[in-house]
N, C-alpha and C. Protein backbone atom coordinates (compact mmCIF):
# COMPACT_ATOMS: atom_id res chain seq x y z
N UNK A 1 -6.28 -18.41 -3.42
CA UNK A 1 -7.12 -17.99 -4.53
C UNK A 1 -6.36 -17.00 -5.41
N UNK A 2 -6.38 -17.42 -6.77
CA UNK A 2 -5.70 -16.36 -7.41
C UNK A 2 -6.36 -14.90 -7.52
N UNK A 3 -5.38 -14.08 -7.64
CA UNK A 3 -5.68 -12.96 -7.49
C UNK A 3 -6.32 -12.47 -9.10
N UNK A 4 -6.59 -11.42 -8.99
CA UNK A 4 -7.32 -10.53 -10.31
C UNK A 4 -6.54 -9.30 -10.41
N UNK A 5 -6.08 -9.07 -11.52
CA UNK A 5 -5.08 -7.91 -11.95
C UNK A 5 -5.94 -7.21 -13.46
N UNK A 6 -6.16 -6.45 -12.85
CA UNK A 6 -6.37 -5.36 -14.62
C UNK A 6 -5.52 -4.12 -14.68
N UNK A 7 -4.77 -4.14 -15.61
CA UNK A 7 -3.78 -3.27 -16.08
C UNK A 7 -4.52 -1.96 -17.44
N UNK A 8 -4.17 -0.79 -17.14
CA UNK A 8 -5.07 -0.19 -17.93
C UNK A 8 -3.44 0.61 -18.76
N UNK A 9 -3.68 0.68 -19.71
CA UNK A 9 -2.65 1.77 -20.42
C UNK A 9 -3.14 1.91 -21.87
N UNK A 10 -3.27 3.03 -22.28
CA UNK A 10 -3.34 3.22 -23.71
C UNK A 10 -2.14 2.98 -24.72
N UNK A 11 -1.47 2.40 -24.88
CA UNK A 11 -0.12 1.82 -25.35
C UNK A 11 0.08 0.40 -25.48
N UNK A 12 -0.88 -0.04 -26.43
CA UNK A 12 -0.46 -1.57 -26.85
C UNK A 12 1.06 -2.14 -26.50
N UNK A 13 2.25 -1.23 -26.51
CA UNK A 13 3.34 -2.40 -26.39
C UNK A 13 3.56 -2.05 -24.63
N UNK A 14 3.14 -1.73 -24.08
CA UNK A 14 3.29 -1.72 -22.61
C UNK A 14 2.43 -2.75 -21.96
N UNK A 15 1.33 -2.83 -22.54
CA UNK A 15 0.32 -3.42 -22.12
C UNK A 15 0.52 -4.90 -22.83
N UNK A 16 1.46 -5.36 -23.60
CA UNK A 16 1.83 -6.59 -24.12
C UNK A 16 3.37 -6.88 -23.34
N UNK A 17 4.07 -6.05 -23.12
CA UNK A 17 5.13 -6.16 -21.88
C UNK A 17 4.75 -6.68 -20.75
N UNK A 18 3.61 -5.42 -19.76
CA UNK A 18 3.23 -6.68 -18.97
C UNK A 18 2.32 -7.72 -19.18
N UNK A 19 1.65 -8.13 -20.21
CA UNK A 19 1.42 -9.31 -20.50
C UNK A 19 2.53 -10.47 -20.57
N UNK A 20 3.83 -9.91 -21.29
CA UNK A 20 4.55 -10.93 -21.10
C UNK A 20 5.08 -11.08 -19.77
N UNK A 21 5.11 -10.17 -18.91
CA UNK A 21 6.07 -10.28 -17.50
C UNK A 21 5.22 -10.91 -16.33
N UNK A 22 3.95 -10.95 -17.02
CA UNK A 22 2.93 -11.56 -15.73
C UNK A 22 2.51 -12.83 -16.20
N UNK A 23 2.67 -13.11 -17.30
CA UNK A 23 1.76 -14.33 -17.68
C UNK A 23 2.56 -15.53 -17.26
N UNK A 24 3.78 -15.70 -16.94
CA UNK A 24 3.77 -17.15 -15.52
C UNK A 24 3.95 -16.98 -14.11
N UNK A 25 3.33 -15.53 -13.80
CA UNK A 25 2.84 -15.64 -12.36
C UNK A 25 1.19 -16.44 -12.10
N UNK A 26 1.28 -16.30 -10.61
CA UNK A 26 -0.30 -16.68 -10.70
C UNK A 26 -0.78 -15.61 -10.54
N UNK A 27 -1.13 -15.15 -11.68
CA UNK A 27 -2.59 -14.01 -11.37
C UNK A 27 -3.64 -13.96 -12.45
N UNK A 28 -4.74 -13.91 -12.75
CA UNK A 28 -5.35 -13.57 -13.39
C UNK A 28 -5.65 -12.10 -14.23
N UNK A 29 -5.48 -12.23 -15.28
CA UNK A 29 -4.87 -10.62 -15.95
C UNK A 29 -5.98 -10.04 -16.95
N UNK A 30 -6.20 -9.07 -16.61
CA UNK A 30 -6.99 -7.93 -17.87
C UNK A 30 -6.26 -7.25 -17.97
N UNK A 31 -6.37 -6.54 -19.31
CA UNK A 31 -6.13 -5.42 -19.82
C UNK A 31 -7.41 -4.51 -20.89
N UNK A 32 -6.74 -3.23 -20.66
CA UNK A 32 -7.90 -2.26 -21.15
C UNK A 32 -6.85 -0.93 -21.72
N UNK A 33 -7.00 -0.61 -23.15
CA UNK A 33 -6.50 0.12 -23.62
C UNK A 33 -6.88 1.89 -23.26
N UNK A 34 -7.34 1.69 -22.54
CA UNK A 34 -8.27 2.99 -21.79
C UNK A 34 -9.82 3.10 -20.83
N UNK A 35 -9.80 4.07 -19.87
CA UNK A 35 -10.39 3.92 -19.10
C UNK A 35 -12.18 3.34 -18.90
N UNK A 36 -12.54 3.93 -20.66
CA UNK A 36 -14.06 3.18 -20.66
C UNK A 36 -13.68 1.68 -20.72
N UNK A 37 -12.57 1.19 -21.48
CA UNK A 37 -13.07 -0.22 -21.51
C UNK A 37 -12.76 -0.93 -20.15
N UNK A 38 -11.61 0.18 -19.14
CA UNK A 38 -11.27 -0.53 -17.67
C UNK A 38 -12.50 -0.76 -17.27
N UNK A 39 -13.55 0.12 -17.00
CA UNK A 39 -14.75 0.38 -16.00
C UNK A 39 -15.71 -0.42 -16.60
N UNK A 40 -15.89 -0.95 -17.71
CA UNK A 40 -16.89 -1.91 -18.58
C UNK A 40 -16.32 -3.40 -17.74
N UNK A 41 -14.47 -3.37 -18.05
CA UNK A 41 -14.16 -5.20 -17.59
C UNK A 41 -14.44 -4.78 -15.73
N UNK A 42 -14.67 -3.53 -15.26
CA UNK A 42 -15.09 -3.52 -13.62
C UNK A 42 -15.95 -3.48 -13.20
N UNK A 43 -17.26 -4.06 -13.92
CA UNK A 43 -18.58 -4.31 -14.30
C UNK A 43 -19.07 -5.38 -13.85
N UNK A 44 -17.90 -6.32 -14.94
CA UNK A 44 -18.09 -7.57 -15.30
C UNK A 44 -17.12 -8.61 -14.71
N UNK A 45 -15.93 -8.37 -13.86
CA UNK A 45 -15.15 -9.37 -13.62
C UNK A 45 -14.75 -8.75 -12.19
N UNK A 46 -14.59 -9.50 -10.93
CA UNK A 46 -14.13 -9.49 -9.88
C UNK A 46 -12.51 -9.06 -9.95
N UNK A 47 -12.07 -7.88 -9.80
CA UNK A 47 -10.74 -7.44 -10.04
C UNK A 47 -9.77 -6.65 -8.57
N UNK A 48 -9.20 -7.56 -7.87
CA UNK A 48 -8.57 -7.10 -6.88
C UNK A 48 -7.43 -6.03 -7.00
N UNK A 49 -6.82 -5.71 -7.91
CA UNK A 49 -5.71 -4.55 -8.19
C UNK A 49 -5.83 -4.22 -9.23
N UNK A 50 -5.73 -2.73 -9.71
CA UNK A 50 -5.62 -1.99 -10.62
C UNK A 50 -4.14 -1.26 -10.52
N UNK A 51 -4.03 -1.50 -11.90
CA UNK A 51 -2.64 -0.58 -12.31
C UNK A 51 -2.97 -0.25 -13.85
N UNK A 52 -3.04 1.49 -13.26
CA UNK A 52 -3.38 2.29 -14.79
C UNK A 52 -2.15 3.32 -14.94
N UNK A 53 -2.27 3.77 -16.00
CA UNK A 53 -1.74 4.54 -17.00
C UNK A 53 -1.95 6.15 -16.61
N UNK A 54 -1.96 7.26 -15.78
CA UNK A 54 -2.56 8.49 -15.80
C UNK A 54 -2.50 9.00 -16.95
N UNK A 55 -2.05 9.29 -17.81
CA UNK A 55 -1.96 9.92 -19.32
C UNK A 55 -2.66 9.31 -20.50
N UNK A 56 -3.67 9.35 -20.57
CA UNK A 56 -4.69 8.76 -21.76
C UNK A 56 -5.74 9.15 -22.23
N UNK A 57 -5.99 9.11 -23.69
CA UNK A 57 -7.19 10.03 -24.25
C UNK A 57 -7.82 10.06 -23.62
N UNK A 58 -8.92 10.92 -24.04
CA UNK A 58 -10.53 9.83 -23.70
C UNK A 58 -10.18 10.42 -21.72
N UNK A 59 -10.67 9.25 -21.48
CA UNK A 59 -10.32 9.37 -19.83
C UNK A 59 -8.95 9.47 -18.95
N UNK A 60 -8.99 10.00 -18.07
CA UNK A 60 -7.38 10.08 -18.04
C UNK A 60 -7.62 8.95 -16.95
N UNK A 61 -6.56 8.38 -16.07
CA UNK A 61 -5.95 7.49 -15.17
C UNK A 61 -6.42 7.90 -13.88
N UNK A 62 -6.47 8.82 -13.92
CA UNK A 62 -7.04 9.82 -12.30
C UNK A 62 -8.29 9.88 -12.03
N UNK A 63 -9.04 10.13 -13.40
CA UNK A 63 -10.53 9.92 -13.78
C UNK A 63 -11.28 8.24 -13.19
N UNK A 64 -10.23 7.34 -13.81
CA UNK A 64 -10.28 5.75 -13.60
C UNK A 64 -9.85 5.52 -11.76
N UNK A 65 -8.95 5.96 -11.77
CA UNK A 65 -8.90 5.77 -9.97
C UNK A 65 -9.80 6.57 -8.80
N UNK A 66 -10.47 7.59 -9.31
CA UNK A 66 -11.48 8.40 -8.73
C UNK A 66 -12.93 7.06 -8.46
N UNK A 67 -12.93 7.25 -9.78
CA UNK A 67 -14.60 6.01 -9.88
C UNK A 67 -13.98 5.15 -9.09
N UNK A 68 -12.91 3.88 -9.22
CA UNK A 68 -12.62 3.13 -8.71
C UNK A 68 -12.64 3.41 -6.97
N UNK A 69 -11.97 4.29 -6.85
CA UNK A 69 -11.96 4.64 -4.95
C UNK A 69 -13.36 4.61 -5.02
N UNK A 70 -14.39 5.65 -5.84
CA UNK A 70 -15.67 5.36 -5.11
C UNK A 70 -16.19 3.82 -5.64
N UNK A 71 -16.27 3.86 -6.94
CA UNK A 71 -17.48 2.06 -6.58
C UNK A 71 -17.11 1.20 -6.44
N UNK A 72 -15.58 0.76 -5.89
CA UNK A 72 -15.19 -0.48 -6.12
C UNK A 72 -13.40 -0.14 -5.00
N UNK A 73 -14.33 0.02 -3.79
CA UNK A 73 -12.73 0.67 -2.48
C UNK A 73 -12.00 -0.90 -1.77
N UNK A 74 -12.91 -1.90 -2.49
CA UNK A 74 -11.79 -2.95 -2.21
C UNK A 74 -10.24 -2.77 -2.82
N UNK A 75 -10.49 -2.18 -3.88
CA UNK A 75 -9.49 -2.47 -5.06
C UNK A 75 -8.44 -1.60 -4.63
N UNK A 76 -6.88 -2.64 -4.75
CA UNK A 76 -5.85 -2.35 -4.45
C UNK A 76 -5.49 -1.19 -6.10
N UNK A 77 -5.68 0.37 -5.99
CA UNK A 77 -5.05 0.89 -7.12
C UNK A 77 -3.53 1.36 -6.85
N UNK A 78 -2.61 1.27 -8.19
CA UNK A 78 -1.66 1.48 -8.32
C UNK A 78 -1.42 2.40 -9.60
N UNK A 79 -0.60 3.04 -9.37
CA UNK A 79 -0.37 4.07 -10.77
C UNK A 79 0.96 3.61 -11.49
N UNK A 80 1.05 3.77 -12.68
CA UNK A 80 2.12 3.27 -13.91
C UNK A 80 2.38 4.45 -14.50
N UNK A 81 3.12 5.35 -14.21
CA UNK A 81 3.64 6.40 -14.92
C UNK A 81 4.92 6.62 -15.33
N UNK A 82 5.15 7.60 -16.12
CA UNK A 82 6.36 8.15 -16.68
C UNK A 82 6.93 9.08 -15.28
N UNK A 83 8.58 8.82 -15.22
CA UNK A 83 8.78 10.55 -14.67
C UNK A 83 8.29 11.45 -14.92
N UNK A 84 7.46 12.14 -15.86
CA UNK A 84 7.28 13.71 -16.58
C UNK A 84 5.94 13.89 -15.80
N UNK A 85 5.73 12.78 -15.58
CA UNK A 85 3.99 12.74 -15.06
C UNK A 85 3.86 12.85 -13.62
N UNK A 86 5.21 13.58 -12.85
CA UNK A 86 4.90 13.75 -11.11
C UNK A 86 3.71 14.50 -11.01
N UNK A 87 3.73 15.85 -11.27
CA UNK A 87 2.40 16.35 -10.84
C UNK A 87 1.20 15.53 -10.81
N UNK A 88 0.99 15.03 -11.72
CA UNK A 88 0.06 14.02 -12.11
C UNK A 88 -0.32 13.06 -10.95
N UNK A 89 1.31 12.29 -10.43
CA UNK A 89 1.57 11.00 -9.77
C UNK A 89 0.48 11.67 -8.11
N UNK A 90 1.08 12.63 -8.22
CA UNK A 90 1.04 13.43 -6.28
C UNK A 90 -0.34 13.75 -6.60
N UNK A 91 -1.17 14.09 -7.39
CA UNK A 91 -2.52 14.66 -7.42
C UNK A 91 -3.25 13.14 -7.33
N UNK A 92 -2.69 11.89 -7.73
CA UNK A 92 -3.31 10.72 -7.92
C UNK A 92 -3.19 9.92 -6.34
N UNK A 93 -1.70 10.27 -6.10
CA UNK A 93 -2.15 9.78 -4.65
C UNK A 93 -2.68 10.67 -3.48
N UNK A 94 -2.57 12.04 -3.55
CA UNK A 94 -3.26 12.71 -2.85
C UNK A 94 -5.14 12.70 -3.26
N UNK A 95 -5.90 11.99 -4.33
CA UNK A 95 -7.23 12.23 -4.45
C UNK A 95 -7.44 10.64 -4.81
N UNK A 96 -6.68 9.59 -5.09
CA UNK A 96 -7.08 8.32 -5.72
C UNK A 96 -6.80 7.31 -4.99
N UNK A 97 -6.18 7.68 -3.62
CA UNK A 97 -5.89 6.74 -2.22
C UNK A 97 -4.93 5.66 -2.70
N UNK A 98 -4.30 6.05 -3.68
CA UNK A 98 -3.08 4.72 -4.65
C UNK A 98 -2.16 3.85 -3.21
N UNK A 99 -1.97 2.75 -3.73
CA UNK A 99 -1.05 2.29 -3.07
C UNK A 99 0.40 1.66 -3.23
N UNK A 100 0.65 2.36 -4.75
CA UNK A 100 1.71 2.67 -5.03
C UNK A 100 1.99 3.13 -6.16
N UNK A 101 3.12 3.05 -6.59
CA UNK A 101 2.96 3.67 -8.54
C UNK A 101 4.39 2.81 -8.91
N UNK A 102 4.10 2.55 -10.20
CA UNK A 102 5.41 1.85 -10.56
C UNK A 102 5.71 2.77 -11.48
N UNK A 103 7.54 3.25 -11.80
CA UNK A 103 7.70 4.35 -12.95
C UNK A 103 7.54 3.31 -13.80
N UNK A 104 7.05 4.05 -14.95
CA UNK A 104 8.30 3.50 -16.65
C UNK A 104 8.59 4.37 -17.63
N UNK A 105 9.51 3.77 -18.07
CA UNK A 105 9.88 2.94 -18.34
C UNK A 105 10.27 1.96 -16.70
N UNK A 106 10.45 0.80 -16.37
CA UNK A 106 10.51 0.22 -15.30
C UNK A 106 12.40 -0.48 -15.88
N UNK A 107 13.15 -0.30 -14.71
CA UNK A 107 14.41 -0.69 -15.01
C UNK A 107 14.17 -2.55 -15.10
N UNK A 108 13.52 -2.75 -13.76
CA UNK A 108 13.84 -4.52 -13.54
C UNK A 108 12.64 -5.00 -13.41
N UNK A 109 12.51 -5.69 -14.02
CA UNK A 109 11.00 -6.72 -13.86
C UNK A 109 10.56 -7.00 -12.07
N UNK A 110 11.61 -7.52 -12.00
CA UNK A 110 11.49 -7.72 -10.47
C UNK A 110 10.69 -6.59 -9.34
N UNK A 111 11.21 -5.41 -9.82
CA UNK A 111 10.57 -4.09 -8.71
C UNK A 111 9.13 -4.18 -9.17
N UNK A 112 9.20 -4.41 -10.74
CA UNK A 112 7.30 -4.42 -10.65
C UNK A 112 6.58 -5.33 -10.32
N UNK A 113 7.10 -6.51 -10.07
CA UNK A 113 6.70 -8.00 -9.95
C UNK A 113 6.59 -7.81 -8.24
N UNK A 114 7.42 -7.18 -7.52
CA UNK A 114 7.58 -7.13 -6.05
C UNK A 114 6.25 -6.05 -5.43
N UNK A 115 5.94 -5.06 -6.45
CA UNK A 115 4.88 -4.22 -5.84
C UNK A 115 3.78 -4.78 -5.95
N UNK A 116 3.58 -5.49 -6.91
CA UNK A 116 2.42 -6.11 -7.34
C UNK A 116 2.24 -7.20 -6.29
N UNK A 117 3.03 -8.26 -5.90
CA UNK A 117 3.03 -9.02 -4.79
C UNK A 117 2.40 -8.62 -3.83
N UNK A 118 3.34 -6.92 -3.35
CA UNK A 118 2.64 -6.48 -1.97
C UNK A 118 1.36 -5.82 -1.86
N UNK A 119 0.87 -5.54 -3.05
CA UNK A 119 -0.44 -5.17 -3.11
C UNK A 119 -1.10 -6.67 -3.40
N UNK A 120 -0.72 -7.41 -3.94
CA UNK A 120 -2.31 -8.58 -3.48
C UNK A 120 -2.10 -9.51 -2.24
N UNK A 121 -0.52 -8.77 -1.17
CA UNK A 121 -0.78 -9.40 0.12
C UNK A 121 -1.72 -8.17 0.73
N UNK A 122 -1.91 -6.71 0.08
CA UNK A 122 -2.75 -5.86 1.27
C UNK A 122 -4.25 -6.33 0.80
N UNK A 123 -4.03 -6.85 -0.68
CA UNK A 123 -5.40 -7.21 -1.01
C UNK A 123 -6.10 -7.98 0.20
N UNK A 124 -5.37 -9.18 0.38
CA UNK A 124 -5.45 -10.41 1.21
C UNK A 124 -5.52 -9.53 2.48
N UNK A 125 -4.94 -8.70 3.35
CA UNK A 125 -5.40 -8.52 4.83
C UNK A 125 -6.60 -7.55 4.25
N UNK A 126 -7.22 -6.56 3.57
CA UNK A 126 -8.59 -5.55 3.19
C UNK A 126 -9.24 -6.71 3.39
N UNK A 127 -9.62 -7.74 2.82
CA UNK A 127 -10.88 -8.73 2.45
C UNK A 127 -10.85 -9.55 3.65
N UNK A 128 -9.56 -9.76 4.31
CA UNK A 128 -9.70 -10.64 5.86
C UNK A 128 -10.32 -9.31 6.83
N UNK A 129 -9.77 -8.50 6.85
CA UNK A 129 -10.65 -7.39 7.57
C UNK A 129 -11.97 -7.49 7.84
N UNK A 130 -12.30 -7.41 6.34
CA UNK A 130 -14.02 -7.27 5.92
C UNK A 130 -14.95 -8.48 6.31
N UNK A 131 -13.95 -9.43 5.85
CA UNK A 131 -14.52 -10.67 6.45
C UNK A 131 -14.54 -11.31 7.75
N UNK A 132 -13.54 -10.67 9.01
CA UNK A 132 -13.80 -10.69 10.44
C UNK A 132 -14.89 -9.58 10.51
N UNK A 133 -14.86 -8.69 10.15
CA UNK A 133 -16.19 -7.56 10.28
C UNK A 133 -17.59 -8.37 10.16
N UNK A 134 -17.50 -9.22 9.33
CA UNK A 134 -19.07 -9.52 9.09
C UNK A 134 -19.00 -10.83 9.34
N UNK A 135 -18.37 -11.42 9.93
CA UNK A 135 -17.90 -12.68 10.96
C UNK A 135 -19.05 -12.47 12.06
N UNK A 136 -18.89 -11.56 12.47
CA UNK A 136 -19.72 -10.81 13.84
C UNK A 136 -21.05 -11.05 13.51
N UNK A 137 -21.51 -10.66 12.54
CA UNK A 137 -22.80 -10.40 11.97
C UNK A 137 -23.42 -11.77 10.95
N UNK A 138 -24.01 -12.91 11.79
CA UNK A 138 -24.39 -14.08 11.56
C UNK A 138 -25.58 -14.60 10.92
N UNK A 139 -26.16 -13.84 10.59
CA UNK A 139 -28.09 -13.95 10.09
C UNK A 139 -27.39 -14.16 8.75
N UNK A 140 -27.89 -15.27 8.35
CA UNK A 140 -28.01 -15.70 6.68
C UNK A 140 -28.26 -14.36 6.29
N UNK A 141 -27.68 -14.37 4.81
CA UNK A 141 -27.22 -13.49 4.19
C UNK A 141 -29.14 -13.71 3.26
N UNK A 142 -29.40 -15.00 2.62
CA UNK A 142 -30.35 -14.91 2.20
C UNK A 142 -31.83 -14.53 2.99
N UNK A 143 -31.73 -14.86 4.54
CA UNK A 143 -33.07 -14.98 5.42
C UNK A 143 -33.29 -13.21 5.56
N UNK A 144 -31.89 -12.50 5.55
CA UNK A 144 -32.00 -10.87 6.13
C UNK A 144 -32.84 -10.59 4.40
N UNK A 145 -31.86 -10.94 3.25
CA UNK A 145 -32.96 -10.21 2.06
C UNK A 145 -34.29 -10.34 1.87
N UNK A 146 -34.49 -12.13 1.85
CA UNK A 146 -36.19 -11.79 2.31
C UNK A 146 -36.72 -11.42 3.25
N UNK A 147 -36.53 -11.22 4.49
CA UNK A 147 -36.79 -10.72 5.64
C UNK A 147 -36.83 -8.93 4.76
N UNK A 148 -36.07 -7.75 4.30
CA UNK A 148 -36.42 -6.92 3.37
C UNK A 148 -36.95 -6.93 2.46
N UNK A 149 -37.63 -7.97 1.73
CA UNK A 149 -38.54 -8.02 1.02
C UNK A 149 -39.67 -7.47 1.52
N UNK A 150 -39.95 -7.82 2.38
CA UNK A 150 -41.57 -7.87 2.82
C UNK A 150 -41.50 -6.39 3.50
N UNK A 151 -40.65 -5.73 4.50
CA UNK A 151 -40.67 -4.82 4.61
C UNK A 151 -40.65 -3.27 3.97
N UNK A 152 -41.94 -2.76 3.88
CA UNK A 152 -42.12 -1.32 3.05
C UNK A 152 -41.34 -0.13 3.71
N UNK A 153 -40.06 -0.05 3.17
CA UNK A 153 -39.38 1.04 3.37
C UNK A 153 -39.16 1.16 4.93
N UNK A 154 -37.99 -0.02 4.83
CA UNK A 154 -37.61 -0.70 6.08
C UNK A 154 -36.58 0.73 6.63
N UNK A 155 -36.21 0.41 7.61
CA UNK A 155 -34.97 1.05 8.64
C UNK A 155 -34.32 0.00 9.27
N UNK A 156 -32.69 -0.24 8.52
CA UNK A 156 -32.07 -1.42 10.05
C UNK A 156 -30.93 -0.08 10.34
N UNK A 157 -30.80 -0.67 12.38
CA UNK A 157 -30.10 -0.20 12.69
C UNK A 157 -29.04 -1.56 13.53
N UNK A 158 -27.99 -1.50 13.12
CA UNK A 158 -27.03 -2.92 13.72
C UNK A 158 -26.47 -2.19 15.16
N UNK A 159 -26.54 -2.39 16.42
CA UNK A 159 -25.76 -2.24 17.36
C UNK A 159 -25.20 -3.43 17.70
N UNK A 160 -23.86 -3.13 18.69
CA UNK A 160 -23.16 -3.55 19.15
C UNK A 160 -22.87 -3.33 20.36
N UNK A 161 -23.50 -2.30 20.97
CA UNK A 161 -23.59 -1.78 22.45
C UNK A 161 -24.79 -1.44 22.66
N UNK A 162 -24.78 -2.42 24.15
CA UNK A 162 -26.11 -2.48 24.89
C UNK A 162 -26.93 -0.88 25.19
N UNK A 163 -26.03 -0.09 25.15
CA UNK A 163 -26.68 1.15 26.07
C UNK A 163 -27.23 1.82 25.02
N UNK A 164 -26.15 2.01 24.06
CA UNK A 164 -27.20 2.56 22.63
C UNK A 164 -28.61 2.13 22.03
N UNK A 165 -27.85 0.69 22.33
CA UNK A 165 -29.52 -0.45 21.85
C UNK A 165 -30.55 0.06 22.72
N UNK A 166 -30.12 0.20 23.82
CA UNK A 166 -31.58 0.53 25.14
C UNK A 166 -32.68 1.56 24.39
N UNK A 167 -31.34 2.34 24.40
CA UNK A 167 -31.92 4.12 24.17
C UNK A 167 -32.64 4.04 23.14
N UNK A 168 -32.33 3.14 21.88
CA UNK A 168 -32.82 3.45 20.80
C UNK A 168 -34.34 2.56 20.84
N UNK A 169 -34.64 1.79 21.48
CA UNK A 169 -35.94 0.89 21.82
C UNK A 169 -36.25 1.46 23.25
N UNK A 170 -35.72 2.24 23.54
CA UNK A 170 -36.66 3.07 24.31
C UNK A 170 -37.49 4.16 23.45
N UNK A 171 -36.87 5.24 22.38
CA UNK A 171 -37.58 6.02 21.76
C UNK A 171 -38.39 5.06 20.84
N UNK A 172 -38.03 4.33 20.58
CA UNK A 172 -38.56 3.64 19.23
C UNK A 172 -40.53 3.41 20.36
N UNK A 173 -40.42 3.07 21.20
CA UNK A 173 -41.63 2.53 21.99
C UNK A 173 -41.95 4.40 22.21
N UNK A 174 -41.57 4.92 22.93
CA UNK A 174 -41.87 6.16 22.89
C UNK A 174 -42.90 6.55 21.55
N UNK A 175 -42.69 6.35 20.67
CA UNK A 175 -43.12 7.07 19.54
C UNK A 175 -44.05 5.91 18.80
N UNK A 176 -44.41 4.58 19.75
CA UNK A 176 -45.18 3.85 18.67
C UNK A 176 -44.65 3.42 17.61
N UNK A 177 -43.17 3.08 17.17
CA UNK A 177 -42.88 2.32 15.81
C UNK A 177 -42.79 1.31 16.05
N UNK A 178 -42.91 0.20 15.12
CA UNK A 178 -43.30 -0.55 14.95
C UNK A 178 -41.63 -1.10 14.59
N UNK A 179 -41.09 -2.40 15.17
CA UNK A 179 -40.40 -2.88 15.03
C UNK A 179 -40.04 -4.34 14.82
N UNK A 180 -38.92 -4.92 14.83
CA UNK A 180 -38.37 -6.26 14.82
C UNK A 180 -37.61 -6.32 15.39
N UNK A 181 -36.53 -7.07 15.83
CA UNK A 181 -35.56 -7.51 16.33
C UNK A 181 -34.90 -8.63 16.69
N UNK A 182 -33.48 -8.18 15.57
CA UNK A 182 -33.04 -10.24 15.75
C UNK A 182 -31.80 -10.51 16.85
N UNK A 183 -31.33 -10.63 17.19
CA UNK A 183 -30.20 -10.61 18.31
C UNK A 183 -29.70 -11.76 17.59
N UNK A 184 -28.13 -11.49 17.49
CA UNK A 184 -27.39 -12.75 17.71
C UNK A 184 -25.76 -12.80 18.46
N UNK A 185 -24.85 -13.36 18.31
CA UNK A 185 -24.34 -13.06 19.04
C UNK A 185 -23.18 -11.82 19.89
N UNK A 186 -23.09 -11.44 18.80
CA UNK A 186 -22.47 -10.12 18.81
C UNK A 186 -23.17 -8.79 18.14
N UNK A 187 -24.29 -8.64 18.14
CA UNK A 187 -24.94 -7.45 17.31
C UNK A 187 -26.59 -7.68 17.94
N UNK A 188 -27.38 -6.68 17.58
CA UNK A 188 -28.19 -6.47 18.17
C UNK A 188 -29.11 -6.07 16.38
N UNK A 189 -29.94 -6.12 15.75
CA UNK A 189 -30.53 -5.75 14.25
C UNK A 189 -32.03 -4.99 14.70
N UNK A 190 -32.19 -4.26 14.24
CA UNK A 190 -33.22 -3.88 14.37
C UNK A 190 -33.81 -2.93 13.36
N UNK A 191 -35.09 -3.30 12.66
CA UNK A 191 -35.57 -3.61 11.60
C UNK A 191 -36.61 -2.80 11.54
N UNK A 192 -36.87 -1.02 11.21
CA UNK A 192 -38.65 -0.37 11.41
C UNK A 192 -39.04 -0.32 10.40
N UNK A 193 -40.52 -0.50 10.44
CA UNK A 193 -41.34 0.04 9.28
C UNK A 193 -41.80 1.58 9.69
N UNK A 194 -41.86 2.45 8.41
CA UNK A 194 -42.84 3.62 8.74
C UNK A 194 -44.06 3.50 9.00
């Protein structure tokens, strides 16, 4: 599956550079001349790696990888900076969880073409992760939402170990709540109303 790339920089000819250096790979490409219009196309389009700009009106790059770590922690971010911009670089990977930074000016196409690779192979093991994680967890995805429909200000609790499960349907009977419970094969769901 092709991947999703949005490139953020306030600098039309950087942002038409890598347009030209990516456009006969396979990836699917955005660009955003700054950080409101990044977070508008991260709205609207499924985007597995980010590579922004830290230095830009308006919002800076750090600002854009902050939101991103919080609403959207699939996303492989990468930083695109100048040398002048270390302080910058170390505050971005010490608060923006980056997983790499490319300088530029960039000497060889190739080093940026190679990071970018290895971030949509970590893309590829994050989403296999996520997806053995909830491998485990087998209840139709549609039967659990209506199944929360109907429930007024539900409580699920998912176990995975028997002894916790006990304890917790032991108090749960203790106290008269009112419950559900779906078992399947690796998890235990359990579903209260107030």
């Amino acid at each position: 599956m092709k991947k999703s790339i949005l490139f953020v920089d306030d600098q039309d000819e950087i942002l038409l550079l890598l347009k030209r250096m990516f456009q006969e790979e396979d990836y699917n490409l955005y660009f955003a001349n700054g950080g409101p219009q990044a977070i508008e196309l991260l709205k609207h389009n499924s985007i597995d790696i980010l590579v922004t700009d830290l230095r830009m009106p308006g919002m800076s790059g750090l600002e854009v990888l902050k939101i991103v770590k919080t609403q959207y922690p699939e996303i492989v971010r990468i930083v695109l900076s100048g040398f002048s911009q270390i302080p910058s670089i170390i505050e971005a990977i010490n608060s923006g969880d980056i997983f790499k930074y490319i300088t530029k000016p960039w000497k060889v196409d190739e080093d940026a073409k190679k990071i970018i690779k290895e971030a949509s192979d970590y893309s590829d093991y994050l989403k296999s992760k996520n997806t053995s994680a909830s491998d485990n967890f087998n209840i139709k995805k549609e039967d659990f939402l209506q199944l929360l429909r109907f429930l007024p200000n539900p409580y699920i609790f998912i176990e995975n170990n028997d002894e916790a499960y006990s304890e917790n349907i032991r108090k749960l009977e203790e106290n008269n709540i009112e419950k559900e419970i779906l078992i399947g094969d690796s998890y235990k769901l359990l579903i209260l109303r107030k």
